[in-house]
Protein backbone atom coordinates (compact mmCIF):
# COMPACT_ATOMS: atom_id res chain seq x y z
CA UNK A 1 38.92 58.46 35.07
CA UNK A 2 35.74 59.87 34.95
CA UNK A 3 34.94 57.94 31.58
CA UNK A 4 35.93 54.84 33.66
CA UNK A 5 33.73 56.14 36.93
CA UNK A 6 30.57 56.12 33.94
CA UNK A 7 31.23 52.49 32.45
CA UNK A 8 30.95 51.40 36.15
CA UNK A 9 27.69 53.14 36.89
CA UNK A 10 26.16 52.28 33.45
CA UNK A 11 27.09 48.86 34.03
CA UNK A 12 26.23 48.28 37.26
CA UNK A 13 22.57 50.01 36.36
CA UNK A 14 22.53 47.16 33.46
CA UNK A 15 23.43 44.69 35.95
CA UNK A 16 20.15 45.52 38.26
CA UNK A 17 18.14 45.65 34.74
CA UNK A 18 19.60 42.56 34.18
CA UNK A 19 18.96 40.81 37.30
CA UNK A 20 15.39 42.29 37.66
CA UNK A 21 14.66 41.32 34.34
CA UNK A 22 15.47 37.67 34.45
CA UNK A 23 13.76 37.26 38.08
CA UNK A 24 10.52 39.24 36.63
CA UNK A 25 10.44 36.91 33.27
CA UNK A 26 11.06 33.75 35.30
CA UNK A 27 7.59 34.75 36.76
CA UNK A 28 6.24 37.95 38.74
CA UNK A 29 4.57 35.87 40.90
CA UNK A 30 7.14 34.23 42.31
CA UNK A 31 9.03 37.50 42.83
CA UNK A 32 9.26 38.44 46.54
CA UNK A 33 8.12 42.13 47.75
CA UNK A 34 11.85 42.85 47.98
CA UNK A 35 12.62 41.93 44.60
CA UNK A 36 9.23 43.03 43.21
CA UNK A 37 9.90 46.35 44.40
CA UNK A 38 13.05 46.50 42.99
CA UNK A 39 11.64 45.84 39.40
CA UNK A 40 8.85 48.57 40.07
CA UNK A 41 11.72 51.12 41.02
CA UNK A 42 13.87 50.22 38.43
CA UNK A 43 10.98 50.46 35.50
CA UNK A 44 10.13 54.02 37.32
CA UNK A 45 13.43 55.52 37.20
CA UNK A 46 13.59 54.33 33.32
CA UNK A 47 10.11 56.02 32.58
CA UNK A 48 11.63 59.35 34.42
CA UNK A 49 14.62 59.39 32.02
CA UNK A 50 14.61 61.76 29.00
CA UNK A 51 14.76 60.06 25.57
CA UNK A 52 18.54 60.96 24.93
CA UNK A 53 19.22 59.06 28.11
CA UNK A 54 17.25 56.00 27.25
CA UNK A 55 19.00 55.40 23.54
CA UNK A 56 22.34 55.65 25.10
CA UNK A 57 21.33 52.85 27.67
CA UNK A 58 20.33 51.01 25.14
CA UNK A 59 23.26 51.79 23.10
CA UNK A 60 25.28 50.68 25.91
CA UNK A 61 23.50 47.47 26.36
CA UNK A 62 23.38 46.38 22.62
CA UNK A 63 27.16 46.58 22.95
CA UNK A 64 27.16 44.56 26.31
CA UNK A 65 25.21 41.66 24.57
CA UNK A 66 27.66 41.85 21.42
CA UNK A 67 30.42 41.24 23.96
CA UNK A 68 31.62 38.04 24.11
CA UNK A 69 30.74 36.11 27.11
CA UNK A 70 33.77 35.45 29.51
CA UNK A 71 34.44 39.36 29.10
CA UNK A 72 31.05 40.17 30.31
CA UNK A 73 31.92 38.13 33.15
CA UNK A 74 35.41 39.55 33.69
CA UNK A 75 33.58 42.93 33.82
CA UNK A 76 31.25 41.89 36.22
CA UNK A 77 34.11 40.47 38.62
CA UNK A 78 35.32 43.42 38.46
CA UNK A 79 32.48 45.14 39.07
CA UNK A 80 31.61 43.02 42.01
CA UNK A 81 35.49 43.02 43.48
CA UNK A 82 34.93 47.28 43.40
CA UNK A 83 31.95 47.06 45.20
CA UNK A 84 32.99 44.29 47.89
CA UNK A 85 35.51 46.85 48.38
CA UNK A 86 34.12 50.09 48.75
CA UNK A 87 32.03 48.76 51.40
């Protein structure tokens, strides 16, 4: 369970990076203050992270790009169904 609880955090953390980094390489200008600020945040909290933390995350997203695409997006159903639910 709690294993499960940290796949869900980690990959809802690489869904925001994921998000934020498609809107900020589409182009920043065109990024609203909302969105902007989300990128900002998101870069901030990565900078704050110790070393350890930062390989895993990218440890964990090398193996969510080797995954193939319609289990990606099972995973983020899933993802999405949990949150649509806890709120």
């Amino acid at each position: 369970m709690k294993t499960r609880k940290m796949l869900l955090i980690v990959l809802g953390f690489f869904l925001l990076l994921e998000s934020s980094a498609l809107a900020a390489g589409d182009d920043w200008r065109k990024l609203n203050p909302k969105e902007k600020d989300n990128v900002r945040r998101n870069y901030e909290r990565w900078e704050k992270l110790p070393p350890k933390d930062k390989e895993h995350l990218r440890e964990e997203w090398e193996r969510w790009n080797r995954m193939p695409q319609d289990r990606r997006d099972r995973l983020k159903q899933r993802f999405e169904d949990d949150r649509r639910n806890r709120n």
